[in-house]
Protein backbone atom coordinates (compact mmCIF):
# COMPACT_ATOMS: atom_id res chain seq x y z
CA UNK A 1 -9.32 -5.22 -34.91
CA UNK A 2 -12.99 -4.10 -34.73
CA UNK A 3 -16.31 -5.01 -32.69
CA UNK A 4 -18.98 -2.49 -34.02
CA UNK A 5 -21.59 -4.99 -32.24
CA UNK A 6 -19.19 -4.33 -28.66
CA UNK A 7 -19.01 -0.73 -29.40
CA UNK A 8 -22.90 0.05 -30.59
CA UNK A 9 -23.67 -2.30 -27.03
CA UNK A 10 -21.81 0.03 -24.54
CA UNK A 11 -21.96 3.32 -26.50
CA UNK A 12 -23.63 5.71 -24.40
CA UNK A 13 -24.39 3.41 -21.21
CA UNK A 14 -23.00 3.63 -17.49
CA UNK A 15 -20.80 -0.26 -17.67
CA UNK A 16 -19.99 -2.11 -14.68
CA UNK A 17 -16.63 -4.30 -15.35
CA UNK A 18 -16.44 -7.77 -14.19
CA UNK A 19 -13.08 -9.58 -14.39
CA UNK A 20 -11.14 -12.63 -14.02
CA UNK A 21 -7.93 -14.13 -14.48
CA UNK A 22 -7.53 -13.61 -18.42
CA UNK A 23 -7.22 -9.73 -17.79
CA UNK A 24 -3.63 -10.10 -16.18
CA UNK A 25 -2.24 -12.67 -18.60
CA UNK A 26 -0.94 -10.05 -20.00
CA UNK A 27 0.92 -8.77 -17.29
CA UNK A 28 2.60 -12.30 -16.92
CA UNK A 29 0.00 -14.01 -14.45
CA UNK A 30 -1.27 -17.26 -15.72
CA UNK A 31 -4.93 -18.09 -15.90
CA UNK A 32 -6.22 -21.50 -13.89
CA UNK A 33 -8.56 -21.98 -16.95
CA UNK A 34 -7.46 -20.01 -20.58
CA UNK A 35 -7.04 -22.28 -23.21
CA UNK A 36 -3.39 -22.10 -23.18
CA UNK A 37 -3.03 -22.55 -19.11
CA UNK A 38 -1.23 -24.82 -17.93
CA UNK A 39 -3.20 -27.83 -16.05
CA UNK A 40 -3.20 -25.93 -12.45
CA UNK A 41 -4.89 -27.41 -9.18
CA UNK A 42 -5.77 -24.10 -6.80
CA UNK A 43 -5.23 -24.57 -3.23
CA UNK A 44 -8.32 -25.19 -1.33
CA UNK A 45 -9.64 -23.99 1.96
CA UNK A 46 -9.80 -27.54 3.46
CA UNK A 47 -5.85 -28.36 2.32
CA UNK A 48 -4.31 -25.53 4.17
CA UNK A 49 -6.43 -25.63 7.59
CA UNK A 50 -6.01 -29.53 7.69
CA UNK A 51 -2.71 -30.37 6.53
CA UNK A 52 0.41 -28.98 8.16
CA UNK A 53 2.64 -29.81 5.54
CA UNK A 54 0.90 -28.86 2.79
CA UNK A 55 0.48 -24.91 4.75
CA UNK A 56 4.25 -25.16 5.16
CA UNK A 57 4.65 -25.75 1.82
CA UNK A 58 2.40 -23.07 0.54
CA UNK A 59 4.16 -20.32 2.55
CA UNK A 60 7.31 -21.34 1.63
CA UNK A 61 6.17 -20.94 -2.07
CA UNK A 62 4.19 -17.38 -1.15
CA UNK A 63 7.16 -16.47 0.42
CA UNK A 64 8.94 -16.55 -2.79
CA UNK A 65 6.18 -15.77 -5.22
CA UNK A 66 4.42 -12.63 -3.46
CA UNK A 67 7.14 -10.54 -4.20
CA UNK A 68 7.29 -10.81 -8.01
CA UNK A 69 3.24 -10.33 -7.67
CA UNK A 70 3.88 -7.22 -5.91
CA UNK A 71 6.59 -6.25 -9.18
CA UNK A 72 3.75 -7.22 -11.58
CA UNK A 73 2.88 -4.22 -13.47
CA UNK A 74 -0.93 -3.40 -15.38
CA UNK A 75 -1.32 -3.96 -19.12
CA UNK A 76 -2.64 -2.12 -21.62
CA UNK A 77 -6.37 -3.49 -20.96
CA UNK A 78 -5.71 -2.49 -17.30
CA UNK A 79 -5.05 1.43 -18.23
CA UNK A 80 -7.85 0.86 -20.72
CA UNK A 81 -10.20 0.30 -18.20
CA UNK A 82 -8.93 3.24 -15.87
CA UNK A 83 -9.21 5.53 -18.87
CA UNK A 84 -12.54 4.41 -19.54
CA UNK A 85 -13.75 5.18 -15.74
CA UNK A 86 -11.87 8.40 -15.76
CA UNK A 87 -13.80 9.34 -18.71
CA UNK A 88 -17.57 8.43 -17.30
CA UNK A 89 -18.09 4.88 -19.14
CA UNK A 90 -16.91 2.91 -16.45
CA UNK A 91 -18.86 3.47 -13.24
CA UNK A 92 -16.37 0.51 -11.66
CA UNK A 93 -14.51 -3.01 -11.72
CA UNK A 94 -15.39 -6.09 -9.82
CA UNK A 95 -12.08 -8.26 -10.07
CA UNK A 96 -12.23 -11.78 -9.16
CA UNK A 97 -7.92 -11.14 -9.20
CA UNK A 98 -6.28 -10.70 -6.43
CA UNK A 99 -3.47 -9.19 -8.44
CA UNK A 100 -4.20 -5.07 -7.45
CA UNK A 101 -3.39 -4.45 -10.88
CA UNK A 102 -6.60 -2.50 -11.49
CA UNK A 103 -5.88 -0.16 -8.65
CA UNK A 104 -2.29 -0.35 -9.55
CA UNK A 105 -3.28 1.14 -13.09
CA UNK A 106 -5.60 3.87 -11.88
CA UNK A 107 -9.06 2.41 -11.61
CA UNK A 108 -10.75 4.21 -8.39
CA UNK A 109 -13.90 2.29 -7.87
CA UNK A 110 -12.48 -1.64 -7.81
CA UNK A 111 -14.28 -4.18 -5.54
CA UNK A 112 -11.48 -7.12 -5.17
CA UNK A 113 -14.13 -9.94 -5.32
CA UNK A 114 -11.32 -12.74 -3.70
CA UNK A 115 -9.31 -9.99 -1.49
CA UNK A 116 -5.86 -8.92 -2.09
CA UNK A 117 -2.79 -10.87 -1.97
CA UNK A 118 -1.41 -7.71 -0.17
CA UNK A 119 -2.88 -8.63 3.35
CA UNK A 120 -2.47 -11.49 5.71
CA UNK A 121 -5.60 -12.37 8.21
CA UNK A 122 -5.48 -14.65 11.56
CA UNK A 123 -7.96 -17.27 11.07
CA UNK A 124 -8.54 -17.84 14.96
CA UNK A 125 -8.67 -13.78 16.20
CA UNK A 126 -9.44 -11.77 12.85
CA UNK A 127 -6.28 -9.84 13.15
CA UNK A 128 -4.83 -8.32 10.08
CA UNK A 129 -1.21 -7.42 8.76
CA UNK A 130 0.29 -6.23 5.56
CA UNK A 131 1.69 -9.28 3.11
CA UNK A 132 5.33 -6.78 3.58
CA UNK A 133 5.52 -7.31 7.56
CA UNK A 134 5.06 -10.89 7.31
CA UNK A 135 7.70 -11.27 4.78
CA UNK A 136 9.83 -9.58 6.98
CA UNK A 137 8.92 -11.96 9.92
CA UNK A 138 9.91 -14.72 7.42
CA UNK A 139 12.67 -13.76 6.05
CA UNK A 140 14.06 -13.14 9.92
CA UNK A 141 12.97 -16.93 10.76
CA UNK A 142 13.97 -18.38 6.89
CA UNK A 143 17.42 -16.62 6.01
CA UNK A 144 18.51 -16.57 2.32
CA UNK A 145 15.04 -18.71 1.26
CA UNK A 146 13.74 -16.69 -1.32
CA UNK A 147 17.28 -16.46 -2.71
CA UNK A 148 18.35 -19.77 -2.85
CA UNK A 149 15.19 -21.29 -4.46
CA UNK A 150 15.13 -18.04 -6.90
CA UNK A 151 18.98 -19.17 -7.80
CA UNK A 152 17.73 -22.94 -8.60
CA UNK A 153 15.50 -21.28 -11.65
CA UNK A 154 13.12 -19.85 -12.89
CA UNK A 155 10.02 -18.37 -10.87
CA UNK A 156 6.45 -19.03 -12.04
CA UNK A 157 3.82 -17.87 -9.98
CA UNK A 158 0.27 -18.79 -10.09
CA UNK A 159 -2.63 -16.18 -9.92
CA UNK A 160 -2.98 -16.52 -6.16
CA UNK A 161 0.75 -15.35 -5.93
CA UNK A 162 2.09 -19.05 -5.13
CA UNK A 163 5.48 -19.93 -6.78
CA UNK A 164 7.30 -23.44 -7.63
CA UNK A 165 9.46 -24.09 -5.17
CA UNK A 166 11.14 -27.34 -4.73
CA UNK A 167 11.99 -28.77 -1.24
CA UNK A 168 10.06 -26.90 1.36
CA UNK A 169 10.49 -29.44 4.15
CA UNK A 170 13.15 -26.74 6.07
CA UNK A 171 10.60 -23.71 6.02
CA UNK A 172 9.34 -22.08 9.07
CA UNK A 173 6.19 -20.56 9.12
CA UNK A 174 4.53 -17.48 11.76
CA UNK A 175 1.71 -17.61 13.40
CA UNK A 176 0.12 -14.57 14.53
CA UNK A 177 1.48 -11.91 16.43
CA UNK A 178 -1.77 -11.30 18.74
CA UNK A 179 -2.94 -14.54 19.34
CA UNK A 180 -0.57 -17.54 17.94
CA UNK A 181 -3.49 -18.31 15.72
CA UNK A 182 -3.32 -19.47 11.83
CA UNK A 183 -2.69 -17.03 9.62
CA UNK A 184 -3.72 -16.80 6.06
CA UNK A 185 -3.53 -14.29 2.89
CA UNK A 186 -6.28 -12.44 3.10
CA UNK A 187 -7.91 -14.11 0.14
CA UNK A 188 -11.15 -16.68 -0.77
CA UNK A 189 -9.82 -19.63 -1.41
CA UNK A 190 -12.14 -22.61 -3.09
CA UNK A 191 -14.04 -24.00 -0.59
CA UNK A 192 -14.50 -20.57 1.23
CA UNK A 193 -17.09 -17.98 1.03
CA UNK A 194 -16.85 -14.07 -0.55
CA UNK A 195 -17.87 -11.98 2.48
CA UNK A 196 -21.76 -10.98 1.98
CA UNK A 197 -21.40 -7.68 1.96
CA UNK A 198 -18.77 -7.76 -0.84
CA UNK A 199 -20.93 -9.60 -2.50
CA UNK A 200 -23.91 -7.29 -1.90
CA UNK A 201 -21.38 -3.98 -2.80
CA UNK A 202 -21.01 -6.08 -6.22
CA UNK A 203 -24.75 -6.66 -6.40
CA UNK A 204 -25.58 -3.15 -6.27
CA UNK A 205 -22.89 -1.78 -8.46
CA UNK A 206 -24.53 -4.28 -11.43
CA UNK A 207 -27.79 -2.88 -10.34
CA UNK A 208 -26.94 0.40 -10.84
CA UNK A 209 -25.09 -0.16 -14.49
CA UNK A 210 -26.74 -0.29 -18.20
CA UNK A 211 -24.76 -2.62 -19.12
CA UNK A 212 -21.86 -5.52 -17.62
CA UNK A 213 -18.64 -6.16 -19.72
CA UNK A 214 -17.02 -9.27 -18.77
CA UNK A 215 -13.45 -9.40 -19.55
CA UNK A 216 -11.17 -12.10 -19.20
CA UNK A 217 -13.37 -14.69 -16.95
CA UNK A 218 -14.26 -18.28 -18.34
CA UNK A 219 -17.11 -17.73 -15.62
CA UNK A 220 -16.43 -21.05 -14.27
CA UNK A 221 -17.00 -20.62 -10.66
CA UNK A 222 -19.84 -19.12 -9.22
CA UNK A 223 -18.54 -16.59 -7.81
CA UNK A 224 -18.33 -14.31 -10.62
CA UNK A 225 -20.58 -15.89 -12.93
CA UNK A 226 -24.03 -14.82 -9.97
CA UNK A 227 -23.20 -11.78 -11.39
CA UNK A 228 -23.83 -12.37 -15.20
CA UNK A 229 -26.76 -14.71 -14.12
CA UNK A 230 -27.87 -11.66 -12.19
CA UNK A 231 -27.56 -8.93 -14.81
CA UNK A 232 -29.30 -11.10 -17.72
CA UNK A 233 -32.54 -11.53 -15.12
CA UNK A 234 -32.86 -7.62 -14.90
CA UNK A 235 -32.36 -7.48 -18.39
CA UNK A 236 -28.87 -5.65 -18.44
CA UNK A 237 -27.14 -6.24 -21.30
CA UNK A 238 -23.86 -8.34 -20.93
CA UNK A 239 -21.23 -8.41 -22.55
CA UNK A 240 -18.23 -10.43 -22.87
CA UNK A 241 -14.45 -10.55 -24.32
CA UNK A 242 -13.11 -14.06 -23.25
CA UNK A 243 -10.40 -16.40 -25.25
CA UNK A 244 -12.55 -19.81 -25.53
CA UNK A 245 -16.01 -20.19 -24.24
CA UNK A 246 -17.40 -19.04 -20.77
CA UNK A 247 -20.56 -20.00 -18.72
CA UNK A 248 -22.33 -17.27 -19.42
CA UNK A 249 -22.02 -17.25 -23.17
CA UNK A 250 -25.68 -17.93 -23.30
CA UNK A 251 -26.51 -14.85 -21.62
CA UNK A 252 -24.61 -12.18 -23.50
CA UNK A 253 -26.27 -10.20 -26.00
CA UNK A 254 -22.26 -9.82 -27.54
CA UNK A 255 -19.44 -12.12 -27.43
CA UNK A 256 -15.81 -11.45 -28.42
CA UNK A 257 -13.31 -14.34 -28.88
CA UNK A 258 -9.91 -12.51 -28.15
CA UNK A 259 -7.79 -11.61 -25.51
CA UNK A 260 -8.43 -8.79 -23.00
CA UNK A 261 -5.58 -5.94 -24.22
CA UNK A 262 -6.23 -5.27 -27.79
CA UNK A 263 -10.06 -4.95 -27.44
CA UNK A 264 -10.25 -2.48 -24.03
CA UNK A 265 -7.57 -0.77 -25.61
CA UNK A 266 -10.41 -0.54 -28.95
CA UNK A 267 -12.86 0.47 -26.51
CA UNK A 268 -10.71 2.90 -24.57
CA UNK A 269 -10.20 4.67 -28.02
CA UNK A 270 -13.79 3.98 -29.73
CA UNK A 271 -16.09 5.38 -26.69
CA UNK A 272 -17.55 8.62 -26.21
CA UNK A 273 -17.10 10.39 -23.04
CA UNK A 274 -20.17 9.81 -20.88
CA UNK A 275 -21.10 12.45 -19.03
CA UNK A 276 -22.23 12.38 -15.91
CA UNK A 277 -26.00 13.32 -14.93
């Protein structure tokens, strides 16, 4: 495999790493959007503050499907990337993922654009708990869940750590330990906002690059794709490595029809050491 265009782009520039859901296929995650995903519909803000059952449902699926999240381990275009910020070319990740599997593999500087699934927030008082002491909470009120609906088959978990589960109906959720309030993972679901100054963290990190490497992000949502728009405007290069088209394919100076792996893994190997000012 070779990209001399990809490699003559970053050689010698300071890149900022934006990814999405097509970097952790890899690691067994599905993507919402890759042209092999299957057809997925992401839970939305709106669902789980309005509809009881359906927030019963989703924690009884979490319950199940955080775990083998929290097993997932990095790929090789994971450690690529960590290599390539050990070594100066990386200056940092923005991760639309909520997967930790950039910090998992080493990367230092990683803003988690959509939060972690490793935290649980109260909606009503802003109180905050690991993912780990809730499961313990509801395990304690759901004895034997996880196992019995793990013994009916197979697992598959989505990118925001939910699982198929079948029948749900019997599942007791927790509400928060301070107040009684809703709890939620920690993470922006559609229909919510990132936190501004995430967003502004990101901002600034592009601002200060020579370049932005997508990898792995169809760019659909806005979210991630500001950031592209944002880059192009100051004239950063961008560039991106993306199965199928993306949103911003318009923008880039290079794109690179492949999957994630192989071609960090090529860049991990094919850059220089940058070193630093």
């Amino acid at each position: 495999m070779q990209a001399p265009e990809l490699v003559t782009l970053l050689q010698g520039r300071r890149v900022a790493v934006l990814t999405g859901a097509g970097m952790s296929t890899d690691s067994g995650i599905p993507d919402y959007r890759g042209p092999d995903s299957p057809p997925s519909n992401p839970m939305t803000i709106r669902q789980f503050t309005s509809d009881p059952v359906f927030r019963q449902r989703y924690w009884a699926r979490n319950h199940v499907g955080w775990r083998h999240m929290d097993d997932t381990l990095p790929n090789a275009g994971h450690r690529a990337l960590a290599a390539l910020e050990h070594s100066g070319v990386v200056s940092g990740v923005i991760t639309q993922n909520v997967d930790l599997l950039h910090t998992k593999a080493g990367t230092r500087n990683v803003i988690n654009l959509h939060g972690t699934y490793a935290e649980v927030i109260c909606l009503d008082c802003g109180h905050t708990m690991t993912r780990a002491a809730l499961a313990e909470m509801l395990e304690a009120a759901n004895p034997g869940f996880a196992e019995r609906a793990e013994a009916v088959g197979g697992i598959a978990v989505a990118p925001d750590a939910d699982a198929v589960v079948g029948d749900t109906s019997s599942f007791t959720i927790i509400d928060c330990t301070e107040c009684g309030g809703m709890l939620k993972p920690n993470i922006v679901y559609f229909g919510e906002s990132v936190p501004k100054d995430r967003v502004a963290h990101a901002y600034t990190m592009v601002d200060e690059a020579d370049t932005l490497l997508v990898a792995g992000s169809s760019l659909t949502v806005f979210s991630g794709f500001r950031f592209v728009r944002h880059a192009a405007g100051l004239g950063i290069p961008v560039a991106i490595i993306n199965r199928g088209r993306t949103r911003g394919d318009d923008l880039a100076t290079v794109k690179i029809d492949t999957g994630c792996s192989p071609m960090l893994a090529l860049l991990s190997d094919e850059l220089p050491i940058v070193m630093s000012a």
